[in-house]
PDB file of N, CA and C in Angstrom:
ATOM      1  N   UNK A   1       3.823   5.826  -3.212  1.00  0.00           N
ATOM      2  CA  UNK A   1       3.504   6.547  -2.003  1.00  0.00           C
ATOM      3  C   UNK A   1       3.580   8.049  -2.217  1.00  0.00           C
ATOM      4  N   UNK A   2       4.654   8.312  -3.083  1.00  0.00           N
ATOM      5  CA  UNK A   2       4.513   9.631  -2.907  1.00  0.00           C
ATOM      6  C   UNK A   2       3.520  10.673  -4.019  1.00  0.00           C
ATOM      7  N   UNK A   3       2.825   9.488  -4.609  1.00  0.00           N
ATOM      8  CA  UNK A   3       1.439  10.482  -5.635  1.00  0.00           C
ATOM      9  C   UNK A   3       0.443  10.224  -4.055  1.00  0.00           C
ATOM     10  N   UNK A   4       0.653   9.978  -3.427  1.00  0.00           N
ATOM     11  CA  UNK A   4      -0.783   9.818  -2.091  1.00  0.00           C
ATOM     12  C   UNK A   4      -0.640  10.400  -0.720  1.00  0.00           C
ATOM     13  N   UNK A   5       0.756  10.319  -0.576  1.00  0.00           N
ATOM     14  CA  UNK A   5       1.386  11.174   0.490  1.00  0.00           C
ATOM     15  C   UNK A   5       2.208  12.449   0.538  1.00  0.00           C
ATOM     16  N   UNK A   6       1.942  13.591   1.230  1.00  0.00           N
ATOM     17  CA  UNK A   6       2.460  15.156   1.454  1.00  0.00           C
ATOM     18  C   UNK A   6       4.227  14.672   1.729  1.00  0.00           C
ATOM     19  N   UNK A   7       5.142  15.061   1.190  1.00  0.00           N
ATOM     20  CA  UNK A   7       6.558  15.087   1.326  1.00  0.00           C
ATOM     21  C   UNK A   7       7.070  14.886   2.705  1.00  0.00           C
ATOM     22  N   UNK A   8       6.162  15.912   3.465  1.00  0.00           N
ATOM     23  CA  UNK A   8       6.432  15.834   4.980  1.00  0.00           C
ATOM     24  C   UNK A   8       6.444  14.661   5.868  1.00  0.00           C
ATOM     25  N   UNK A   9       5.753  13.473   5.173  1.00  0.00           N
ATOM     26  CA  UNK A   9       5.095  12.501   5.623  1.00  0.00           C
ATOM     27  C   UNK A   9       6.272  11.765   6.306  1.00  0.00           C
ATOM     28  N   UNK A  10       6.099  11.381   7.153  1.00  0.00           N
ATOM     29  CA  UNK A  10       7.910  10.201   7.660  1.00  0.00           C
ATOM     30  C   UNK A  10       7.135   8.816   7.897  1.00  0.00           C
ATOM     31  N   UNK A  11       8.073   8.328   6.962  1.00  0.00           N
ATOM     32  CA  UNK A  11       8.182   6.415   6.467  1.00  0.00           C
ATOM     33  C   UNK A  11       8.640   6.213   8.093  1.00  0.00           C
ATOM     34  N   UNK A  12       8.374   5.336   8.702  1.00  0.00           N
ATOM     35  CA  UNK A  12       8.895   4.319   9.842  1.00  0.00           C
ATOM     36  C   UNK A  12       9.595   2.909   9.503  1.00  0.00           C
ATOM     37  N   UNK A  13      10.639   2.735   9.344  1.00  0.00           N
ATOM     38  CA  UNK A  13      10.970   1.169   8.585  1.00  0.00           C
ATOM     39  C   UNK A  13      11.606   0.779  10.286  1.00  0.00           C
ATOM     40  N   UNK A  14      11.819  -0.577  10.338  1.00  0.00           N
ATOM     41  CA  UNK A  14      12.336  -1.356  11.393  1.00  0.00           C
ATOM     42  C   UNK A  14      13.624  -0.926  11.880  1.00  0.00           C
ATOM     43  N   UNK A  15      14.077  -1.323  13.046  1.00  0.00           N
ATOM     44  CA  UNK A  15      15.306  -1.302  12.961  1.00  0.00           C
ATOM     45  C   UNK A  15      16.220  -2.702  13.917  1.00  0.00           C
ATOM     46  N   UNK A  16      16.903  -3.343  13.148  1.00  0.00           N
ATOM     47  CA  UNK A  16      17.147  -2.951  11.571  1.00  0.00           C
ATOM     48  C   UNK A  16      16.600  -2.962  10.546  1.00  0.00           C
ATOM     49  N   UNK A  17      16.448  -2.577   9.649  1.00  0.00           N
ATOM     50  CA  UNK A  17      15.702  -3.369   8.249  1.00  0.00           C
ATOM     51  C   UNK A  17      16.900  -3.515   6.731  1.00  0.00           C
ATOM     52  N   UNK A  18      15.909  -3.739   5.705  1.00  0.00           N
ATOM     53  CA  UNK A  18      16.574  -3.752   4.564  1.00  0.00           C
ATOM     54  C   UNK A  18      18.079  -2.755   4.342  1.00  0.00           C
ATOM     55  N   UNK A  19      18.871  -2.640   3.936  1.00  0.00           N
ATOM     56  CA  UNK A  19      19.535  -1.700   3.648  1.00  0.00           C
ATOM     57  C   UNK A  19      19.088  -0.378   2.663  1.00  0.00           C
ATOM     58  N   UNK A  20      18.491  -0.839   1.521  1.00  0.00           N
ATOM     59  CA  UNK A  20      17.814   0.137   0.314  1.00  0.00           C
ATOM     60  C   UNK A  20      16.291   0.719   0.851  1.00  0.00           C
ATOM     61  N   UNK A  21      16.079   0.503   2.095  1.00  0.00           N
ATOM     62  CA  UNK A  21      14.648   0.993   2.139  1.00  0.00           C
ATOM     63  C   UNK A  21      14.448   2.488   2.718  1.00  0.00           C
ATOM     64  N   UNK A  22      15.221   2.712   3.816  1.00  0.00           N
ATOM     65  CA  UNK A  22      15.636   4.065   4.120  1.00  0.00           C
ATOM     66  C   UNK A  22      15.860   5.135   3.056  1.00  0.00           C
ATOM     67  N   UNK A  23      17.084   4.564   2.252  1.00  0.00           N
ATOM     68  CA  UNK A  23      17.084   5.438   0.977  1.00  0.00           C
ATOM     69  C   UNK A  23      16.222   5.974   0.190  1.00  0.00           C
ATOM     70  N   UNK A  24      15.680   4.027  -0.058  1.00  0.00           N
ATOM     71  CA  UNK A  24      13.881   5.031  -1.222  1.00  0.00           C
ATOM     72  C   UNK A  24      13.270   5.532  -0.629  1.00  0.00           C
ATOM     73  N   UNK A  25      13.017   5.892   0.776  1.00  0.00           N
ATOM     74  CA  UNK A  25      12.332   7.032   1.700  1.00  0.00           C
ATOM     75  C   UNK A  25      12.501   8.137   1.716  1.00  0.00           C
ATOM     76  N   UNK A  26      14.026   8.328   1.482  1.00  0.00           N
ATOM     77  CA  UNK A  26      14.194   9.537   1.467  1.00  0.00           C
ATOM     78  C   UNK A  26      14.748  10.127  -0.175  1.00  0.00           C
ATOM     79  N   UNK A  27      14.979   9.642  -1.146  1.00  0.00           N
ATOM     80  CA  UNK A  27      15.275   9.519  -2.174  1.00  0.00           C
ATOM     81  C   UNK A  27      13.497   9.919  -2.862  1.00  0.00           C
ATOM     82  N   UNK A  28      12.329   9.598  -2.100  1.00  0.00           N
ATOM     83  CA  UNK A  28      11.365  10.084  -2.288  1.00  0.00           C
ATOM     84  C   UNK A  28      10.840  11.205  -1.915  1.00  0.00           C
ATOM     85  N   UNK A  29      11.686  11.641  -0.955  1.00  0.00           N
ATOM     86  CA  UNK A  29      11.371  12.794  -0.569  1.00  0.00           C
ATOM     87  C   UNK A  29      10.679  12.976   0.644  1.00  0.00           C
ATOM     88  N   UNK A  30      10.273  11.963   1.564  1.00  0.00           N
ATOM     89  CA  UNK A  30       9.774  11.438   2.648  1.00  0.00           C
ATOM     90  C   UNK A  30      10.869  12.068   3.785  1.00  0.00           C
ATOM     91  N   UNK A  31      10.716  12.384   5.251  1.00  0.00           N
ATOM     92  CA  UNK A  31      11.331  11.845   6.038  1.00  0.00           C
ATOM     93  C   UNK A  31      11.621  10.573   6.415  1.00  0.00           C
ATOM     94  N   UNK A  32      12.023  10.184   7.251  1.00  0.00           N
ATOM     95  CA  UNK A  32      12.397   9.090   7.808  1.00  0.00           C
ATOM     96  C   UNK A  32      13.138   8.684   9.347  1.00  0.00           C
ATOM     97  N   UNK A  33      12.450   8.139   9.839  1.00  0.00           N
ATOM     98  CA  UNK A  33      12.537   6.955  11.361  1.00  0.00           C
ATOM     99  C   UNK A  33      12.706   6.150  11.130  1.00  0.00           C
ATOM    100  N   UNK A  34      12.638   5.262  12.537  1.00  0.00           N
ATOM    101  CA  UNK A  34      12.939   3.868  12.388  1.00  0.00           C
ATOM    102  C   UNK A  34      12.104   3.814  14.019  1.00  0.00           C
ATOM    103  N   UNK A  35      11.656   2.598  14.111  1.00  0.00           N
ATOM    104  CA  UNK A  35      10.771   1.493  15.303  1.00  0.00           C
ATOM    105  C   UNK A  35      11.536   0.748  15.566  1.00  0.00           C
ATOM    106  N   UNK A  36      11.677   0.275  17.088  1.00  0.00           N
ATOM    107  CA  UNK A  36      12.216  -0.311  17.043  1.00  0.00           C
ATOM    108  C   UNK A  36      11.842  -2.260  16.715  1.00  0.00           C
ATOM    109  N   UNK A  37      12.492  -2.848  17.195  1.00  0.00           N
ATOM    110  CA  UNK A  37      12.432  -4.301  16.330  1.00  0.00           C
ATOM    111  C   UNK A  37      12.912  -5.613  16.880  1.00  0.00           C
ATOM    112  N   UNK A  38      14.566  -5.896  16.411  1.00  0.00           N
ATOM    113  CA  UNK A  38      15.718  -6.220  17.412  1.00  0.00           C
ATOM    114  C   UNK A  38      15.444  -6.081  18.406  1.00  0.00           C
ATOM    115  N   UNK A  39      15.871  -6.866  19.576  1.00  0.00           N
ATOM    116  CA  UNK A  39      16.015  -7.172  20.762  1.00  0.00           C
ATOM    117  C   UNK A  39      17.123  -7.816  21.042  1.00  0.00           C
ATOM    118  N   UNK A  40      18.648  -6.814  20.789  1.00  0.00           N
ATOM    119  CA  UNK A  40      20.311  -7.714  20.952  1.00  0.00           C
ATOM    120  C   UNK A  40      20.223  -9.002  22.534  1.00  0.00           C
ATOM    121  N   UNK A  41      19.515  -8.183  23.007  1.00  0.00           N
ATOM    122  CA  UNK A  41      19.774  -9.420  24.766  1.00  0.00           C
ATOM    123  C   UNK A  41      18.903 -10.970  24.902  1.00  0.00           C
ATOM    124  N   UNK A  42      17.641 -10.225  24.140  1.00  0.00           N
ATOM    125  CA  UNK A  42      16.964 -11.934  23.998  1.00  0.00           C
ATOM    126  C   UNK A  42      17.191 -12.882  22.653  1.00  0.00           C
ATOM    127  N   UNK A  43      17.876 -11.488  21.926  1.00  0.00           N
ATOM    128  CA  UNK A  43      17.815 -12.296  20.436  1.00  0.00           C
ATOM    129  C   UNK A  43      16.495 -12.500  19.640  1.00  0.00           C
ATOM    130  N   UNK A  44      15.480 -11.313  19.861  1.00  0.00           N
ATOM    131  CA  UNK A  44      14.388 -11.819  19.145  1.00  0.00           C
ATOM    132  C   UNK A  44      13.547 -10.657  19.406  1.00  0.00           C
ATOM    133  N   UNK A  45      12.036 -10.377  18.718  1.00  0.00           N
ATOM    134  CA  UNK A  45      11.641  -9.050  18.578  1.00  0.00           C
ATOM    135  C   UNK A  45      11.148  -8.418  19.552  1.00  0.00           C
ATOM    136  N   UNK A  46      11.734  -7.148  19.750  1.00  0.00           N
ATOM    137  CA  UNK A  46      11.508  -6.177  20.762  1.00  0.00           C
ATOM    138  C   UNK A  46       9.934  -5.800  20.226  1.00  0.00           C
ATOM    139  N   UNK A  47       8.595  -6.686  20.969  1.00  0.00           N
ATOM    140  CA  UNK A  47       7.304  -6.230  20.537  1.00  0.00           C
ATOM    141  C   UNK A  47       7.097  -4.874  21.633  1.00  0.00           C
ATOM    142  N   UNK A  48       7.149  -5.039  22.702  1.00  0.00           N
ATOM    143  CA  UNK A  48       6.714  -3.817  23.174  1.00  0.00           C
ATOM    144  C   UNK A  48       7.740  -2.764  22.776  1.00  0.00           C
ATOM    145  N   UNK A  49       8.900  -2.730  22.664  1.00  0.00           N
ATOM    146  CA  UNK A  49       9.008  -1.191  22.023  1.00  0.00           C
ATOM    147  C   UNK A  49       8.922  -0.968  20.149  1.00  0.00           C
ATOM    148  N   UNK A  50       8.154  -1.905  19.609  1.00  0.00           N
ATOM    149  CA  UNK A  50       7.937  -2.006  18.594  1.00  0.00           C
ATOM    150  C   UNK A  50       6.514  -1.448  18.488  1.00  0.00           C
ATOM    151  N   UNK A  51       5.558  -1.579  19.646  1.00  0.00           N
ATOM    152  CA  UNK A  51       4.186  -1.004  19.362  1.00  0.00           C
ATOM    153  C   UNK A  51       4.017   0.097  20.318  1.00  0.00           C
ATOM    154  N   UNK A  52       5.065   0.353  20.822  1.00  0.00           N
ATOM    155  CA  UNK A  52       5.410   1.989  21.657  1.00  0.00           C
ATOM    156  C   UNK A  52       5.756   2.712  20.387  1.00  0.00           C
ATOM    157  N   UNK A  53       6.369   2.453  19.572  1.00  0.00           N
ATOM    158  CA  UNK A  53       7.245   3.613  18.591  1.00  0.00           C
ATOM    159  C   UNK A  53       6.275   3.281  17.667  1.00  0.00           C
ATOM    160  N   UNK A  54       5.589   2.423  17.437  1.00  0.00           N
ATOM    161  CA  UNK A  54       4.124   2.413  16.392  1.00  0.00           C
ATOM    162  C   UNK A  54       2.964   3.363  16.627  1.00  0.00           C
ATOM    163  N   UNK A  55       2.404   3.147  17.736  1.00  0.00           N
ATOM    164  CA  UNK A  55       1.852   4.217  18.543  1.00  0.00           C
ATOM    165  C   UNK A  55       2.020   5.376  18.522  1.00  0.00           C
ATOM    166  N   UNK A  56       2.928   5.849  18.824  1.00  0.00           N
ATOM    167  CA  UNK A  56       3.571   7.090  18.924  1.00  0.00           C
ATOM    168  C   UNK A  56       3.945   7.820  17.856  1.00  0.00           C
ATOM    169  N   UNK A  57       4.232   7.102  16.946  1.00  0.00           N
ATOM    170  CA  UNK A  57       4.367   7.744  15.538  1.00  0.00           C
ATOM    171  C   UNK A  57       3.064   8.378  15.438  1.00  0.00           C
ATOM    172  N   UNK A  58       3.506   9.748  14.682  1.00  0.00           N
ATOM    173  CA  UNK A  58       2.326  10.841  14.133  1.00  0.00           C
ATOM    174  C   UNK A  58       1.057  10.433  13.374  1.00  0.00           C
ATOM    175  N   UNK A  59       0.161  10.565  13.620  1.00  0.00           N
ATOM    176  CA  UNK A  59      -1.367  10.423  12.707  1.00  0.00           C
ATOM    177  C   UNK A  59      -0.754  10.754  11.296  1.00  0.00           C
ATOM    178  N   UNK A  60      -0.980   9.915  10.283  1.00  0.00           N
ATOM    179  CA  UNK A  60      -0.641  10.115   8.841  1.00  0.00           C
ATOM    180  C   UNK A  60       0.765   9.261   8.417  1.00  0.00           C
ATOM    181  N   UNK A  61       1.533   8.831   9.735  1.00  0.00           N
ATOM    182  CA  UNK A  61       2.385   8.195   9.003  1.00  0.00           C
ATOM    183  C   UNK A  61       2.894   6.766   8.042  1.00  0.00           C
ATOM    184  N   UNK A  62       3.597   7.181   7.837  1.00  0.00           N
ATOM    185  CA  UNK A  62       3.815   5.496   7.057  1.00  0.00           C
ATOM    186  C   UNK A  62       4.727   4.462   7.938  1.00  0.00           C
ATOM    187  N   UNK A  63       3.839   3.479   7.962  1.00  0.00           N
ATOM    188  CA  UNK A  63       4.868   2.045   9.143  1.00  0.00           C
ATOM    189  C   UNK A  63       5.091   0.868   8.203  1.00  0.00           C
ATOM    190  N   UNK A  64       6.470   1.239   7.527  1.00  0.00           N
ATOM    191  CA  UNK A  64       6.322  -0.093   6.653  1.00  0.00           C
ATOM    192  C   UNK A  64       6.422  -1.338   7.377  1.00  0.00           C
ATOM    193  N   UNK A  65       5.976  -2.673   7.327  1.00  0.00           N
ATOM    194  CA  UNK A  65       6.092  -3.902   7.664  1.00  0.00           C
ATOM    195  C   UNK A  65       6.233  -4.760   7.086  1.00  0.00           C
ATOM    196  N   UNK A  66       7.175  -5.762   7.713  1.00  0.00           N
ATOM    197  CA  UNK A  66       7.635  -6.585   6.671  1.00  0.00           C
ATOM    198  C   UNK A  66       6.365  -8.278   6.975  1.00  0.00           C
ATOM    199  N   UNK A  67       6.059  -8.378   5.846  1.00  0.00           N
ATOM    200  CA  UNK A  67       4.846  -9.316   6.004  1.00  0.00           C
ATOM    201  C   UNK A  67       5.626 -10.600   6.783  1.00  0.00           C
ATOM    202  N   UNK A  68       6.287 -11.333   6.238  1.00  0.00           N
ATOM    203  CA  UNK A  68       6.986 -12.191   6.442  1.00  0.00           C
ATOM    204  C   UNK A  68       8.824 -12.710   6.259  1.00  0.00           C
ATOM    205  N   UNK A  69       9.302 -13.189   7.014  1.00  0.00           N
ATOM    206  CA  UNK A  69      10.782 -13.710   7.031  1.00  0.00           C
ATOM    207  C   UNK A  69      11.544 -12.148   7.037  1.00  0.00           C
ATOM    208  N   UNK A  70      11.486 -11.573   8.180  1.00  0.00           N
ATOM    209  CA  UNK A  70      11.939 -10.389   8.241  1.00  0.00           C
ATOM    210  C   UNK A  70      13.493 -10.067   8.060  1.00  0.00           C
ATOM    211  N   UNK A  71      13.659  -9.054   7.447  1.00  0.00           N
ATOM    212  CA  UNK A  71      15.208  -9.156   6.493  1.00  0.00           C
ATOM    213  C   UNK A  71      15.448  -7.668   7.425  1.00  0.00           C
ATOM    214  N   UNK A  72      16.493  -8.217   8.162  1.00  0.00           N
ATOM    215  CA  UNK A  72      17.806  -9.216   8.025  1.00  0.00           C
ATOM    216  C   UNK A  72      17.732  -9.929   9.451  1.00  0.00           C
ATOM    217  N   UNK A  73      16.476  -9.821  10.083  1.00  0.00           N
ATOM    218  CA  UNK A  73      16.994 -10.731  11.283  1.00  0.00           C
ATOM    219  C   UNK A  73      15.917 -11.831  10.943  1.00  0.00           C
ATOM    220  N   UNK A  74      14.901 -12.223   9.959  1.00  0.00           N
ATOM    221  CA  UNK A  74      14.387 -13.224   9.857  1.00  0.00           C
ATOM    222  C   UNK A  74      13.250 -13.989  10.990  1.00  0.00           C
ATOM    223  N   UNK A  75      12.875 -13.021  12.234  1.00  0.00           N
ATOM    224  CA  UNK A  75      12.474 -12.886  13.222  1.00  0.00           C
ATOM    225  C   UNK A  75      10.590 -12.111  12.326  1.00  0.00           C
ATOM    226  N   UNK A  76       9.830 -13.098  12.499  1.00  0.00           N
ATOM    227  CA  UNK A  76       8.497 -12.408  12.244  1.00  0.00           C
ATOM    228  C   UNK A  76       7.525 -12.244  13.734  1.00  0.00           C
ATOM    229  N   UNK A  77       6.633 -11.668  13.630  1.00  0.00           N
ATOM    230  CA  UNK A  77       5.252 -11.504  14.809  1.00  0.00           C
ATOM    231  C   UNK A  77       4.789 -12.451  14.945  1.00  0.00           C
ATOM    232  N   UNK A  78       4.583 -13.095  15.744  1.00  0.00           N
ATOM    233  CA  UNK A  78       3.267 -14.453  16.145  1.00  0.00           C
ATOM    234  C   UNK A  78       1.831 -13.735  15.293  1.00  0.00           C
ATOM    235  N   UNK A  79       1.027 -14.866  15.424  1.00  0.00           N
ATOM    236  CA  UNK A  79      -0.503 -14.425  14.984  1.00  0.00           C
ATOM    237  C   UNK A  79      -0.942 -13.830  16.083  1.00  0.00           C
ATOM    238  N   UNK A  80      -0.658 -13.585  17.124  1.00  0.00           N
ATOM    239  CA  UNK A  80      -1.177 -12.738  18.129  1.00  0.00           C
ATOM    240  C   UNK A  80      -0.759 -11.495  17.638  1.00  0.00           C
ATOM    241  N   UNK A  81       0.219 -11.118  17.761  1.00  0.00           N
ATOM    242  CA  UNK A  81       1.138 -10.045  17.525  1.00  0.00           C
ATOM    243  C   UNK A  81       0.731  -9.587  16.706  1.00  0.00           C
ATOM    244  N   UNK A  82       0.635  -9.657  15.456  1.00  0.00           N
ATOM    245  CA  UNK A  82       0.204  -9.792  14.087  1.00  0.00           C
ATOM    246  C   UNK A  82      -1.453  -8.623  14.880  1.00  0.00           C
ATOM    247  N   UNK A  83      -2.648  -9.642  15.434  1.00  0.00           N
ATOM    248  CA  UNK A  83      -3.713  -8.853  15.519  1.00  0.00           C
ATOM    249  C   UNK A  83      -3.365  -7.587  16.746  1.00  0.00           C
ATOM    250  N   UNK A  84      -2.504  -7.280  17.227  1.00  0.00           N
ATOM    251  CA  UNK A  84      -1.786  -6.076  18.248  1.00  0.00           C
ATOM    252  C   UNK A  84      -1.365  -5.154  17.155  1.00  0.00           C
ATOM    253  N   UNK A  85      -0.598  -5.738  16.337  1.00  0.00           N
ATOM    254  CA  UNK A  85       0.006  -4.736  15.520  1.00  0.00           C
ATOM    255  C   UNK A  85      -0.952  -3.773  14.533  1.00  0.00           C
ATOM    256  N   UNK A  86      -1.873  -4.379  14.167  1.00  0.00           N
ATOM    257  CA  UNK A  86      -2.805  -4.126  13.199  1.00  0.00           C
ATOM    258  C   UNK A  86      -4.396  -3.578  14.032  1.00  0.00           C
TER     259      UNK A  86
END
């Protein structure tokens, strides 16, 4: 990412996500956010403020996503979701 992307650029990872992924974001020299994801009250993914903070993120940024079995809550998008998100 970072031979293709300006330094300034801010990574978006989940929240929560991986533990090491934030780091190589910024360990690259990237800023860094987070979207939200989690949903503590239903127990399962917060889609609308997941495609509010997708949205809203700046033209140019990076939204990493996790394709499948989302780490650490193991919680993925429906195939609906999936064509919303994308």
């Amino acid at each position: 990412l970072a031979q293709f992307f300006p330094r300034k650029t801010c990574v978006y990872t989940s929240k929560p996500t991986w533990g090491n992924q934030n780091t190589v974001a910024m360990k690259a020299g990237f800023q860094h956010k987070s979207y939200r994801y989690w949903d503590p009250k239903s127990r399962g993914l917060d889609f609308k403020g997941m495609l509010q903070d997708i949205y809203n993120a700046p033209a140019g940024s990076i939204i990493l996503l996790h394709a499948c079995a989302h780490n650490p809550t193991g919680i993925d998008p429906t195939a609906d979701q999936w064509d919303q998100i994308m």
